[in-house]
PDBML (XML) file of the C-alpha atoms, coordinates in Angstrom:
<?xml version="1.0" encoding="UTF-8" ?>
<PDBx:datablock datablockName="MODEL"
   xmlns:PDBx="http://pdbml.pdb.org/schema/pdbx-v50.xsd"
   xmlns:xsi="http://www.w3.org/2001/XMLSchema-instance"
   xsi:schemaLocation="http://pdbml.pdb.org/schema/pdbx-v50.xsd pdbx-v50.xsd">
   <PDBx:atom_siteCategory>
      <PDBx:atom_site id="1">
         <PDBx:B_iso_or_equiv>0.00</PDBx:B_iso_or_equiv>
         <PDBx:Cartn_x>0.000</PDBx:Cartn_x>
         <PDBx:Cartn_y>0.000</PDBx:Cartn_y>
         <PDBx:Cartn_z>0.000</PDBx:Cartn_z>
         <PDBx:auth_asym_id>A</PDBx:auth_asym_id>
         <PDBx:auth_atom_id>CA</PDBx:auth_atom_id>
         <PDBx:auth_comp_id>UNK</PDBx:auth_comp_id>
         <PDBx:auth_seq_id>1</PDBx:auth_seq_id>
         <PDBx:group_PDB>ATOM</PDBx:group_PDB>
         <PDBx:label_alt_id xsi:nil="true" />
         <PDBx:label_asym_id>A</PDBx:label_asym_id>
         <PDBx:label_atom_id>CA</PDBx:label_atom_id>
         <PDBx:label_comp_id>UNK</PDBx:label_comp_id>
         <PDBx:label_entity_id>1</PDBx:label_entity_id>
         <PDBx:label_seq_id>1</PDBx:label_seq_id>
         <PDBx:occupancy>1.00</PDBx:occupancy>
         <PDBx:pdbx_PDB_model_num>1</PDBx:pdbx_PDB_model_num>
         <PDBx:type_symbol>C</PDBx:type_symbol>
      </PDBx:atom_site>
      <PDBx:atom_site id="2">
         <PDBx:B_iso_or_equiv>0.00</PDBx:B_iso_or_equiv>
         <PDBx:Cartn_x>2.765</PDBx:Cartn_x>
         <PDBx:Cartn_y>1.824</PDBx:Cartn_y>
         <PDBx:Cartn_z>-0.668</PDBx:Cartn_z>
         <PDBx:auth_asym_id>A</PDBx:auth_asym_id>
         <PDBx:auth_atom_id>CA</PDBx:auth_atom_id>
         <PDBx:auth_comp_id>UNK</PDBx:auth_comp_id>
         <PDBx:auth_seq_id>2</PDBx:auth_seq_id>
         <PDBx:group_PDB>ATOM</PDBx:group_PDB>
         <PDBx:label_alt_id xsi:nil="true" />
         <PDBx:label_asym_id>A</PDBx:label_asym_id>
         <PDBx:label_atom_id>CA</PDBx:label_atom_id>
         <PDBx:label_comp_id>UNK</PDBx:label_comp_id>
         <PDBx:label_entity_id>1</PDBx:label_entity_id>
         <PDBx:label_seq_id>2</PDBx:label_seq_id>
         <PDBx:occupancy>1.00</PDBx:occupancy>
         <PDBx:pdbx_PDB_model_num>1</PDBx:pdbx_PDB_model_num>
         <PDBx:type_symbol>C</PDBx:type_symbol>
      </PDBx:atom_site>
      <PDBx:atom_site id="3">
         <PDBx:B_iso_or_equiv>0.00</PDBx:B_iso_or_equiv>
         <PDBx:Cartn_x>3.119</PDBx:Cartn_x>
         <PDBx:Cartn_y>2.591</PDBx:Cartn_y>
         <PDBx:Cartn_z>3.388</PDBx:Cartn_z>
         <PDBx:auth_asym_id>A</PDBx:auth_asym_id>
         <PDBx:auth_atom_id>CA</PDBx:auth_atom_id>
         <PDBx:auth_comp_id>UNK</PDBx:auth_comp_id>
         <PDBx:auth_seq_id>3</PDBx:auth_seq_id>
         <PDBx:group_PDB>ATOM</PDBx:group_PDB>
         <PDBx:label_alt_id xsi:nil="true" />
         <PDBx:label_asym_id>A</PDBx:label_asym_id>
         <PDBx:label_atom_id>CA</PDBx:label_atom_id>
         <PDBx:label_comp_id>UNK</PDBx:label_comp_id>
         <PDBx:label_entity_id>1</PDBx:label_entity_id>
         <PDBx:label_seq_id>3</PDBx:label_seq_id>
         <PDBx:occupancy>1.00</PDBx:occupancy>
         <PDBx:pdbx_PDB_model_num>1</PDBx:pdbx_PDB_model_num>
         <PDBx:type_symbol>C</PDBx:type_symbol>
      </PDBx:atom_site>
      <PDBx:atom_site id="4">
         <PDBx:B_iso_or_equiv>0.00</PDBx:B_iso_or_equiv>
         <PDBx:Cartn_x>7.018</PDBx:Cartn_x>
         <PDBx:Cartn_y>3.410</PDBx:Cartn_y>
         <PDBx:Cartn_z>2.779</PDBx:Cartn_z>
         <PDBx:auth_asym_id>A</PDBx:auth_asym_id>
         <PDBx:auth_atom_id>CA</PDBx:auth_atom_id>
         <PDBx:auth_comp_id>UNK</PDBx:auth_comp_id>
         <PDBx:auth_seq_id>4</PDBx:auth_seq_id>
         <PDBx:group_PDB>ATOM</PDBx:group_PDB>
         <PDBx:label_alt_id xsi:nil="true" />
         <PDBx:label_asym_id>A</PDBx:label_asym_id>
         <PDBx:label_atom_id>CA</PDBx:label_atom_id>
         <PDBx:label_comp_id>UNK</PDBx:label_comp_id>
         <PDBx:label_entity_id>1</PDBx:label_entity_id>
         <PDBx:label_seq_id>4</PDBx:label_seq_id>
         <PDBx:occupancy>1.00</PDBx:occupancy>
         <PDBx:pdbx_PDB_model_num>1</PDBx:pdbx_PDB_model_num>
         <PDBx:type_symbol>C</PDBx:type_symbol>
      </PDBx:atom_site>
      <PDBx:atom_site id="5">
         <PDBx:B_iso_or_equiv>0.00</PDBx:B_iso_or_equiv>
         <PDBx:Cartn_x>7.720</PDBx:Cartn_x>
         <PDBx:Cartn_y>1.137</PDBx:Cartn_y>
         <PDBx:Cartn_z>5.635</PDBx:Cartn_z>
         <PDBx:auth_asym_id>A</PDBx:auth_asym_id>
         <PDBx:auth_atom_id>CA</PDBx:auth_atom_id>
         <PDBx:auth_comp_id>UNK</PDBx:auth_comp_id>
         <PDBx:auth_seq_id>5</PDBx:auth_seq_id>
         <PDBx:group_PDB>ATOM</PDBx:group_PDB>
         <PDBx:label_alt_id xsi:nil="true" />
         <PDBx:label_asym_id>A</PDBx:label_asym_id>
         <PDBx:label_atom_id>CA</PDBx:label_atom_id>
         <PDBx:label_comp_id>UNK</PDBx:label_comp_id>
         <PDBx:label_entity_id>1</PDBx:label_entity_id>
         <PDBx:label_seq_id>5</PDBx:label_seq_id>
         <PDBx:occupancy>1.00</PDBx:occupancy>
         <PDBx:pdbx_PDB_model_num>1</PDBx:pdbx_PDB_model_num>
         <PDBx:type_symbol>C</PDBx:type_symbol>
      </PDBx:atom_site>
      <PDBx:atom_site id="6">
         <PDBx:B_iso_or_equiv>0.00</PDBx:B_iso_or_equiv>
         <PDBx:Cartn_x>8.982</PDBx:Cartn_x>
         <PDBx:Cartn_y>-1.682</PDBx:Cartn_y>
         <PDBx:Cartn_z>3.490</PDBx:Cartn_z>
         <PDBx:auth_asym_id>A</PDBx:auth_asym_id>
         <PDBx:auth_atom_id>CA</PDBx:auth_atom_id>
         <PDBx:auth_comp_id>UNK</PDBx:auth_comp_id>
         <PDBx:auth_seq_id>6</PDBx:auth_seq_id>
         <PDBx:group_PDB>ATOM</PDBx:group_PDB>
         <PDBx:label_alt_id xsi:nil="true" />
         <PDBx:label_asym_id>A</PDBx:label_asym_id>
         <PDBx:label_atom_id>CA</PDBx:label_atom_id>
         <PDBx:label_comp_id>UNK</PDBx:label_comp_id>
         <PDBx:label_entity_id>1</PDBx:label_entity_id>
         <PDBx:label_seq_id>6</PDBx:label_seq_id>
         <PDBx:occupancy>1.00</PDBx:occupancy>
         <PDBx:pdbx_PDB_model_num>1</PDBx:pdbx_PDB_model_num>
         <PDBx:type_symbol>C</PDBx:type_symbol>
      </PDBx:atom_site>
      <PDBx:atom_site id="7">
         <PDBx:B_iso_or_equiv>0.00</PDBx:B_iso_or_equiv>
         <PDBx:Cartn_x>10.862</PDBx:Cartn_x>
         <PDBx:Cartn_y>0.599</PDBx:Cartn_y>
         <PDBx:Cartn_z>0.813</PDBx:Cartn_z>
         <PDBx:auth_asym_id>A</PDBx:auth_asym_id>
         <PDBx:auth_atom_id>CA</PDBx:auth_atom_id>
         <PDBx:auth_comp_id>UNK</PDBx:auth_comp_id>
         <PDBx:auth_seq_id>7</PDBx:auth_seq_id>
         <PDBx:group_PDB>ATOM</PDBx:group_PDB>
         <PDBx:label_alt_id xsi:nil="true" />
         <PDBx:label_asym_id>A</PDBx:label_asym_id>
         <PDBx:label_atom_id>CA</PDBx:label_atom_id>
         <PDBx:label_comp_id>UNK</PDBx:label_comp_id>
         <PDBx:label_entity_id>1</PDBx:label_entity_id>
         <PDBx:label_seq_id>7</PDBx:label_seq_id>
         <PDBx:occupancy>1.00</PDBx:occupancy>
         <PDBx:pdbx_PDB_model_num>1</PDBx:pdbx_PDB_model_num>
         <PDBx:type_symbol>C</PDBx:type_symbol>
      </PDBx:atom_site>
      <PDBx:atom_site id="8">
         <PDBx:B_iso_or_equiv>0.00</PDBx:B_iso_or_equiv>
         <PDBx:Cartn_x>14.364</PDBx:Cartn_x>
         <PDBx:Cartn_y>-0.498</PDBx:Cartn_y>
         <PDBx:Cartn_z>1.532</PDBx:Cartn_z>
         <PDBx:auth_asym_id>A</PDBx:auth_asym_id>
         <PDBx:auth_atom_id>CA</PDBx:auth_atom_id>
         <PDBx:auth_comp_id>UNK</PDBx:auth_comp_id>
         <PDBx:auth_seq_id>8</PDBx:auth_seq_id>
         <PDBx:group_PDB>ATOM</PDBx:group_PDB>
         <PDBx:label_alt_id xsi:nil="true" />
         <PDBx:label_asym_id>A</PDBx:label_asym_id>
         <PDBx:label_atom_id>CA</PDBx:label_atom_id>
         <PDBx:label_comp_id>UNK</PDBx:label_comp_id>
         <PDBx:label_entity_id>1</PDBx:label_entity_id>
         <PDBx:label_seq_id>8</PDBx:label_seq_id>
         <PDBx:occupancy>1.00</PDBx:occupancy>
         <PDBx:pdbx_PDB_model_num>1</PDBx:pdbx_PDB_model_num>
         <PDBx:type_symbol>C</PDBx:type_symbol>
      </PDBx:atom_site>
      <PDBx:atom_site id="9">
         <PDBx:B_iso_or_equiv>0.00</PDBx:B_iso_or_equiv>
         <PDBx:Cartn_x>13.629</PDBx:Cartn_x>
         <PDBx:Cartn_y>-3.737</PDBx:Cartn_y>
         <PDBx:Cartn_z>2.059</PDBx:Cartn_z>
         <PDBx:auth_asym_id>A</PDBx:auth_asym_id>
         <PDBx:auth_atom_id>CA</PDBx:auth_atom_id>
         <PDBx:auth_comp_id>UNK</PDBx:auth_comp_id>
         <PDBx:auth_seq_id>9</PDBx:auth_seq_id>
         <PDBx:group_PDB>ATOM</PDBx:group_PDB>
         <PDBx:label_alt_id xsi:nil="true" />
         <PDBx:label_asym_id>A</PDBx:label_asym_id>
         <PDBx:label_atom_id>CA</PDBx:label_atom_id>
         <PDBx:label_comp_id>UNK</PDBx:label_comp_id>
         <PDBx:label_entity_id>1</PDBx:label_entity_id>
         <PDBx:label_seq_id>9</PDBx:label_seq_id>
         <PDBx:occupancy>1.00</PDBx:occupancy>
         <PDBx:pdbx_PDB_model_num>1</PDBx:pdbx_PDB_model_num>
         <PDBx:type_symbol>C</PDBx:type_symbol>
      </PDBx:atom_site>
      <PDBx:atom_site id="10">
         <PDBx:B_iso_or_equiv>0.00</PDBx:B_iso_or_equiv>
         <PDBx:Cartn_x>11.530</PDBx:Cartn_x>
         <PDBx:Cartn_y>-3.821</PDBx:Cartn_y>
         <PDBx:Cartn_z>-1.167</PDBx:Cartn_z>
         <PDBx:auth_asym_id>A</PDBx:auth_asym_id>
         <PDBx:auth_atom_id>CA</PDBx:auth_atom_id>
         <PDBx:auth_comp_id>UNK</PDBx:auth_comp_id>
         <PDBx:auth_seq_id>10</PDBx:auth_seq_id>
         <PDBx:group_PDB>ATOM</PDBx:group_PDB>
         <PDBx:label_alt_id xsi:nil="true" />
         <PDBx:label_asym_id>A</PDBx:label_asym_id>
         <PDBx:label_atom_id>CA</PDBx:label_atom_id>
         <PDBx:label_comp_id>UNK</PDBx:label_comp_id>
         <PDBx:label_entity_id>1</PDBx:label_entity_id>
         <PDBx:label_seq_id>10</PDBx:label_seq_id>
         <PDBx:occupancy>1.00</PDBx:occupancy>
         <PDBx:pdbx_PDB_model_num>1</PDBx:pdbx_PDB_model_num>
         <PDBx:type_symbol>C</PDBx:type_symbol>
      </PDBx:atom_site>
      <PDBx:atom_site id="11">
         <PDBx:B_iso_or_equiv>0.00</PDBx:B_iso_or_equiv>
         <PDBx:Cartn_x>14.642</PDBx:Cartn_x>
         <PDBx:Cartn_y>-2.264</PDBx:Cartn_y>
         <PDBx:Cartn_z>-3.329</PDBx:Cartn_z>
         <PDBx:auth_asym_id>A</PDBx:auth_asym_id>
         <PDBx:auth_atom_id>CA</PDBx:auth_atom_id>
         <PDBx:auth_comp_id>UNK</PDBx:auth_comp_id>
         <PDBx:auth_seq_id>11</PDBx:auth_seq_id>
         <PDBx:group_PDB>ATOM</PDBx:group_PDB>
         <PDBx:label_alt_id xsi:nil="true" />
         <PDBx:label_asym_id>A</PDBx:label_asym_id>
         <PDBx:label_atom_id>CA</PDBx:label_atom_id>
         <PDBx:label_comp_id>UNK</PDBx:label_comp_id>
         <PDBx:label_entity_id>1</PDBx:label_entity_id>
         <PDBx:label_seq_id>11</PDBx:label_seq_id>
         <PDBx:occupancy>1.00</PDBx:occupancy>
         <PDBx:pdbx_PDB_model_num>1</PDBx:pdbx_PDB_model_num>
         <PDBx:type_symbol>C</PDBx:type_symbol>
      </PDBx:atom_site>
      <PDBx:atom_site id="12">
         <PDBx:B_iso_or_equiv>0.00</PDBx:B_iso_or_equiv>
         <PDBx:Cartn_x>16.434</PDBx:Cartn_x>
         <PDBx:Cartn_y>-4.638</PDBx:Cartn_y>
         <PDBx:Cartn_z>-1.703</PDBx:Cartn_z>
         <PDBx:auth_asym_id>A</PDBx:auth_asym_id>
         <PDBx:auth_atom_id>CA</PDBx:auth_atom_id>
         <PDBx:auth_comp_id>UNK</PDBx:auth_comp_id>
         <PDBx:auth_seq_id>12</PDBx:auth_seq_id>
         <PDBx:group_PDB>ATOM</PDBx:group_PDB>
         <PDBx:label_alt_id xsi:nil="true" />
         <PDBx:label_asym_id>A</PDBx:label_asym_id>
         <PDBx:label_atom_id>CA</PDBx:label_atom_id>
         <PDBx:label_comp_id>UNK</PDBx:label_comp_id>
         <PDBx:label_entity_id>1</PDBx:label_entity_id>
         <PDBx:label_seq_id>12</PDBx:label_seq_id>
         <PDBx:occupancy>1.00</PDBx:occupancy>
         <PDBx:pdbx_PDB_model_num>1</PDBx:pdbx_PDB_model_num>
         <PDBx:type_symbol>C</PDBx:type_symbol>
      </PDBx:atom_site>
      <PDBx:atom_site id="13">
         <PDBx:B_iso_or_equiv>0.00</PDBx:B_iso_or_equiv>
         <PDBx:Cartn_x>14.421</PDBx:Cartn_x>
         <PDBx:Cartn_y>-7.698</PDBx:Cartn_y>
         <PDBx:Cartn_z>-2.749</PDBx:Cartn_z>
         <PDBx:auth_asym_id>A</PDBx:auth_asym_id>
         <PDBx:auth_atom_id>CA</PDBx:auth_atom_id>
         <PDBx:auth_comp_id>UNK</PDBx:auth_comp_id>
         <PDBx:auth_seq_id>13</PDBx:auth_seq_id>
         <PDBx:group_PDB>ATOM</PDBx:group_PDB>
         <PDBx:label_alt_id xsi:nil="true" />
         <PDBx:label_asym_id>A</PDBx:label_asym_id>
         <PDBx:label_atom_id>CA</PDBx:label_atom_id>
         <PDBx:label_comp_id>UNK</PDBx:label_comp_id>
         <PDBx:label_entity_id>1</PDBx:label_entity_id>
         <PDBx:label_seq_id>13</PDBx:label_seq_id>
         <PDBx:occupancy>1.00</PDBx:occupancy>
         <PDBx:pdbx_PDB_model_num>1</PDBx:pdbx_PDB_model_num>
         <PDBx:type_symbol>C</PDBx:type_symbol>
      </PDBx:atom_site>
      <PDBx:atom_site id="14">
         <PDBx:B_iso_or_equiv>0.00</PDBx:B_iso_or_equiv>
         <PDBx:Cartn_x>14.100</PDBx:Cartn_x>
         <PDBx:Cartn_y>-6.609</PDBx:Cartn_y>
         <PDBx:Cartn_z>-5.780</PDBx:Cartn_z>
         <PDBx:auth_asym_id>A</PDBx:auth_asym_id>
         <PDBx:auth_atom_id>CA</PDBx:auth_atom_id>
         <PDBx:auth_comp_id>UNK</PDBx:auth_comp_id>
         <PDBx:auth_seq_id>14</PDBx:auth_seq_id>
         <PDBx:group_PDB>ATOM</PDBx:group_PDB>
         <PDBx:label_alt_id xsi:nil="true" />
         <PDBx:label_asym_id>A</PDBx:label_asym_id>
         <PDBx:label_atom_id>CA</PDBx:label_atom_id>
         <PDBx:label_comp_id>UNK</PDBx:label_comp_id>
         <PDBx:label_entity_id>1</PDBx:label_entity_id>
         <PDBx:label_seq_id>14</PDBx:label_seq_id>
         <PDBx:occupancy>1.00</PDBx:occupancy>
         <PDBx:pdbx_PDB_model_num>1</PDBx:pdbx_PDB_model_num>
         <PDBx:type_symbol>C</PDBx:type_symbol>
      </PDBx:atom_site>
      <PDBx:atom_site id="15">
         <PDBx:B_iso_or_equiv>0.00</PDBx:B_iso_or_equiv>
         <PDBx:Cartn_x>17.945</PDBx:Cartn_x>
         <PDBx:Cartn_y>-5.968</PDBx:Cartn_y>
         <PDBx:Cartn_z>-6.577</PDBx:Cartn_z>
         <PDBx:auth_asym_id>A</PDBx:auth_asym_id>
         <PDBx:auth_atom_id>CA</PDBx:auth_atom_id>
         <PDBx:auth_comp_id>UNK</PDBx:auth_comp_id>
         <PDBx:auth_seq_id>15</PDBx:auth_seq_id>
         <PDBx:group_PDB>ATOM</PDBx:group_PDB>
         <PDBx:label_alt_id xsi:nil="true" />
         <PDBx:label_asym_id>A</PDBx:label_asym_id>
         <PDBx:label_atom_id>CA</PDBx:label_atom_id>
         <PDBx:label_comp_id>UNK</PDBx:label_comp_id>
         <PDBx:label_entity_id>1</PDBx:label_entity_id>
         <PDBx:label_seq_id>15</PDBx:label_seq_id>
         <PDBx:occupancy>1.00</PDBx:occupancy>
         <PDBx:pdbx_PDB_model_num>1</PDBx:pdbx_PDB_model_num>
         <PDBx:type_symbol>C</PDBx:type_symbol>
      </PDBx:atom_site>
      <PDBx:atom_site id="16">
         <PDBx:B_iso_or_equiv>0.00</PDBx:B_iso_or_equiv>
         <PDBx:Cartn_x>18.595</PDBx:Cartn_x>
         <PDBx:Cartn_y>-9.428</PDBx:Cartn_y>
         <PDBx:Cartn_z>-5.470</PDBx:Cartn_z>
         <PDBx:auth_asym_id>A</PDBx:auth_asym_id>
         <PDBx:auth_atom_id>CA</PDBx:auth_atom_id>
         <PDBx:auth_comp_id>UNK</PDBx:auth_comp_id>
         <PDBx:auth_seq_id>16</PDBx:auth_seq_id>
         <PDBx:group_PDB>ATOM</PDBx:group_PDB>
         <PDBx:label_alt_id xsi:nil="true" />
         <PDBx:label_asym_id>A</PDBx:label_asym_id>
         <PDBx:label_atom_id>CA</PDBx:label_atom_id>
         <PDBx:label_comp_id>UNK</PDBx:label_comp_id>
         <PDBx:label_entity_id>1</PDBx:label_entity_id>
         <PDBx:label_seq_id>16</PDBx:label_seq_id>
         <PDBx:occupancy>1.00</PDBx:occupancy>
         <PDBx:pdbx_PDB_model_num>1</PDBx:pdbx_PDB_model_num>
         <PDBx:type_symbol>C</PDBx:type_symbol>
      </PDBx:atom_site>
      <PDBx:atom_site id="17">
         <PDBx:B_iso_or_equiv>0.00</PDBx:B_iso_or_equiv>
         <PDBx:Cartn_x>16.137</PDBx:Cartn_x>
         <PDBx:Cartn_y>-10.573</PDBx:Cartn_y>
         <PDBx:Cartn_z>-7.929</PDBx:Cartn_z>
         <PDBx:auth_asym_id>A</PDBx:auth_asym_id>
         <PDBx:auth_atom_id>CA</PDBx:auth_atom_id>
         <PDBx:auth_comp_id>UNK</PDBx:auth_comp_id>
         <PDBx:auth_seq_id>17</PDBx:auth_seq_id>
         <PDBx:group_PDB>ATOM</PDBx:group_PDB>
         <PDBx:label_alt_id xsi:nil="true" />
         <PDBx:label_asym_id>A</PDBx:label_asym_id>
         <PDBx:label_atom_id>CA</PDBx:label_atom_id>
         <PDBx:label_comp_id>UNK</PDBx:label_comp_id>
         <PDBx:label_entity_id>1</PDBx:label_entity_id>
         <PDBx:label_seq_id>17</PDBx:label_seq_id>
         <PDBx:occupancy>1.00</PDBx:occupancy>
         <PDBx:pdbx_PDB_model_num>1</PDBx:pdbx_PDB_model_num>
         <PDBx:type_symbol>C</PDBx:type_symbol>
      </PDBx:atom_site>
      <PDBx:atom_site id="18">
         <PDBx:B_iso_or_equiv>0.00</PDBx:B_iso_or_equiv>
         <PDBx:Cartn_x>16.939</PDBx:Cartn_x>
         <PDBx:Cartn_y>-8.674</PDBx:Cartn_y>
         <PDBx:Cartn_z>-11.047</PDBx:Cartn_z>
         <PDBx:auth_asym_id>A</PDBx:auth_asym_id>
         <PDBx:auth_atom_id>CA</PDBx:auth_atom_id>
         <PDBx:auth_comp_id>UNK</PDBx:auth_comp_id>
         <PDBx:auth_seq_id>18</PDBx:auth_seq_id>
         <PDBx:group_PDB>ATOM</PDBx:group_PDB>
         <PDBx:label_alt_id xsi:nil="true" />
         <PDBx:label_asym_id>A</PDBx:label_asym_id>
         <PDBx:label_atom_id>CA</PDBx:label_atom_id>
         <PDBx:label_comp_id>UNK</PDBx:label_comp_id>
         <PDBx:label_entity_id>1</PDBx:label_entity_id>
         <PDBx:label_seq_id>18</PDBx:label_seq_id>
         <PDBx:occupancy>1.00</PDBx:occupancy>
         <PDBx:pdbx_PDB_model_num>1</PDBx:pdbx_PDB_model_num>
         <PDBx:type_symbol>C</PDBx:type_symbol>
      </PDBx:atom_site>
      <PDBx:atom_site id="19">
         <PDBx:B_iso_or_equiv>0.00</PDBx:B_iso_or_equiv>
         <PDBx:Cartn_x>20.422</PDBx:Cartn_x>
         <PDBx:Cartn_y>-9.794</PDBx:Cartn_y>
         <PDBx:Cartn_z>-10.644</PDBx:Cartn_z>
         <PDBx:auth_asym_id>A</PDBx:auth_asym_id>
         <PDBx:auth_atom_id>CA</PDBx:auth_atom_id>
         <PDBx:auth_comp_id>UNK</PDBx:auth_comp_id>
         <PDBx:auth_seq_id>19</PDBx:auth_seq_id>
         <PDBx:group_PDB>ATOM</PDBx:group_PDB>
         <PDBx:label_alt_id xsi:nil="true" />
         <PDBx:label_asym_id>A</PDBx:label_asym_id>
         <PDBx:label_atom_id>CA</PDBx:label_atom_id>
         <PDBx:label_comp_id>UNK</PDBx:label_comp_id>
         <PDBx:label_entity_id>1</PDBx:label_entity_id>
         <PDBx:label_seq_id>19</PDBx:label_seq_id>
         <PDBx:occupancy>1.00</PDBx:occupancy>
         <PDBx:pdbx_PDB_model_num>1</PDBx:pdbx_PDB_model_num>
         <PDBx:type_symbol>C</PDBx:type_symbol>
      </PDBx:atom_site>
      <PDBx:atom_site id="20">
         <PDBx:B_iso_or_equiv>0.00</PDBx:B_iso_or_equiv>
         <PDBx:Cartn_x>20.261</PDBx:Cartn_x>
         <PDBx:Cartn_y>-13.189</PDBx:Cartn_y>
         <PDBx:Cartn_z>-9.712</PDBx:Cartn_z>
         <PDBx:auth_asym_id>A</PDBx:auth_asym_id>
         <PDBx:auth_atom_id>CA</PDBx:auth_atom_id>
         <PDBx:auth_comp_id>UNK</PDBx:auth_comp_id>
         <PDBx:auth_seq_id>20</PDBx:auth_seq_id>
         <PDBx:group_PDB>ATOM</PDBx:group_PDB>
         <PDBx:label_alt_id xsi:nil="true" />
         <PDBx:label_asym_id>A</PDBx:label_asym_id>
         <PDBx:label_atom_id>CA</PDBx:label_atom_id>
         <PDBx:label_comp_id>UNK</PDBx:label_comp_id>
         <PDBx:label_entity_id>1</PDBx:label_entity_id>
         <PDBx:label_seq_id>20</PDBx:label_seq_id>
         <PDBx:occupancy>1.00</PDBx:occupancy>
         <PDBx:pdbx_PDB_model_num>1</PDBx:pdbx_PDB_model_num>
         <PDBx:type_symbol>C</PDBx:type_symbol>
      </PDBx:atom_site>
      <PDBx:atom_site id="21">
         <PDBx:B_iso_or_equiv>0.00</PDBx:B_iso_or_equiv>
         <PDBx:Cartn_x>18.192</PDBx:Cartn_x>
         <PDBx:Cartn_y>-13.573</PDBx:Cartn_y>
         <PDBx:Cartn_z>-13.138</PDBx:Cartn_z>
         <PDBx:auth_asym_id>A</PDBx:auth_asym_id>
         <PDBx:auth_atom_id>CA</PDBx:auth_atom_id>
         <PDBx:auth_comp_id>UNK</PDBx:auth_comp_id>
         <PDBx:auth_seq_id>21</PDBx:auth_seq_id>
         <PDBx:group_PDB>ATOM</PDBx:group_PDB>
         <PDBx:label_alt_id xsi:nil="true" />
         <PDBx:label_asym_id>A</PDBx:label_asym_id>
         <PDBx:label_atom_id>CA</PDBx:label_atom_id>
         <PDBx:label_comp_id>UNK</PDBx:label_comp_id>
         <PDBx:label_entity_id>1</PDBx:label_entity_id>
         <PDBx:label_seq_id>21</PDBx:label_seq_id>
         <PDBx:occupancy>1.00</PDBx:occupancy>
         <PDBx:pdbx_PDB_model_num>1</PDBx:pdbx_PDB_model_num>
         <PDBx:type_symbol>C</PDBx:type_symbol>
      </PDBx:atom_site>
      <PDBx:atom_site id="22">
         <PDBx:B_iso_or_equiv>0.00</PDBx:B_iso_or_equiv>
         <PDBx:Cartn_x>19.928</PDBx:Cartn_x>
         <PDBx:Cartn_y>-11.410</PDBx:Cartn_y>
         <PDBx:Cartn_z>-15.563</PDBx:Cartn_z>
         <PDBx:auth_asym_id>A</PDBx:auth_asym_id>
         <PDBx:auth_atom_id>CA</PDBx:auth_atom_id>
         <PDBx:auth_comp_id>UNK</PDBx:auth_comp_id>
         <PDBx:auth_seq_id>22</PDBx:auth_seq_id>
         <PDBx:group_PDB>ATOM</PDBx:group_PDB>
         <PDBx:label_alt_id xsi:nil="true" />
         <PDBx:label_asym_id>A</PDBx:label_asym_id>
         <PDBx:label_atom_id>CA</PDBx:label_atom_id>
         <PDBx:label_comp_id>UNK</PDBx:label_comp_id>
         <PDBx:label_entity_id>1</PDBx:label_entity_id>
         <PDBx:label_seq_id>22</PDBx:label_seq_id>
         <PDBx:occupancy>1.00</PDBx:occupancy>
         <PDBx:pdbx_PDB_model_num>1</PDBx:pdbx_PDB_model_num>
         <PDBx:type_symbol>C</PDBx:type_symbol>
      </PDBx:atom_site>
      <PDBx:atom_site id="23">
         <PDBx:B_iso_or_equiv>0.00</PDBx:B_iso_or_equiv>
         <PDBx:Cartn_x>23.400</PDBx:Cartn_x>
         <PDBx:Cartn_y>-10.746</PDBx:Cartn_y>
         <PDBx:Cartn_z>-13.945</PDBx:Cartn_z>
         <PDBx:auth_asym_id>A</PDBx:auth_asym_id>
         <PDBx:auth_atom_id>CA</PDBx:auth_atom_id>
         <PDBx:auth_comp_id>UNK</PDBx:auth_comp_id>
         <PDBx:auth_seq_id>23</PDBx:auth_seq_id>
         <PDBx:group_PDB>ATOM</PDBx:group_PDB>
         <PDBx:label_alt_id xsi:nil="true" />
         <PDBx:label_asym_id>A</PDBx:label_asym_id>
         <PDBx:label_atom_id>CA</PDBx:label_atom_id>
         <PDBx:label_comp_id>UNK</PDBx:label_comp_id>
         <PDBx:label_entity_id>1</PDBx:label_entity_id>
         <PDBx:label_seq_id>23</PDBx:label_seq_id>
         <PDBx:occupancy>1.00</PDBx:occupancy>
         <PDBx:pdbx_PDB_model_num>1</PDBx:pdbx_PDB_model_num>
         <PDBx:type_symbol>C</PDBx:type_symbol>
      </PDBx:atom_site>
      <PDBx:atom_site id="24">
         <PDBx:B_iso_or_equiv>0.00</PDBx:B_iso_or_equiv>
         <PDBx:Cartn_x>24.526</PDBx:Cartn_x>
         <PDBx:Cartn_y>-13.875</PDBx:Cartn_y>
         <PDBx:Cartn_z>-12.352</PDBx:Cartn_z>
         <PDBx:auth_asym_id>A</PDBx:auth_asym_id>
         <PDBx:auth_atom_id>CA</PDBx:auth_atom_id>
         <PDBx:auth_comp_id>UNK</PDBx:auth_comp_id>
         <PDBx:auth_seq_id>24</PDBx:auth_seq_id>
         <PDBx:group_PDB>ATOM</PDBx:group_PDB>
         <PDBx:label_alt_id xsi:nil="true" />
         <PDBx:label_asym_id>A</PDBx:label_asym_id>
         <PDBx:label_atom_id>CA</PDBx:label_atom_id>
         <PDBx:label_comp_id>UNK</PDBx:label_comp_id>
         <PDBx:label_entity_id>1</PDBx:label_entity_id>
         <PDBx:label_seq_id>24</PDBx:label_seq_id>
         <PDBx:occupancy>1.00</PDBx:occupancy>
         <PDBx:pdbx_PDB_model_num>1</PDBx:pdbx_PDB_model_num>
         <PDBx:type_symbol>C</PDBx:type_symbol>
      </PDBx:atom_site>
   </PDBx:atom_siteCategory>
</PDBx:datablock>
């Protein structure tokens, strides 16, 4: 809901993910 209380973890998350799939 976009509460901001999540927003590093949810850069975070998604780093991991983008990379694991296109940089790894």
């Amino acid at each position: 809901g976009f509460d901001g209380v999540y927003e590093l973890q949810d850069w975070l998350e998604a780093e991991a993910e983008i990379d694991t799939k296109f940089y790894r």
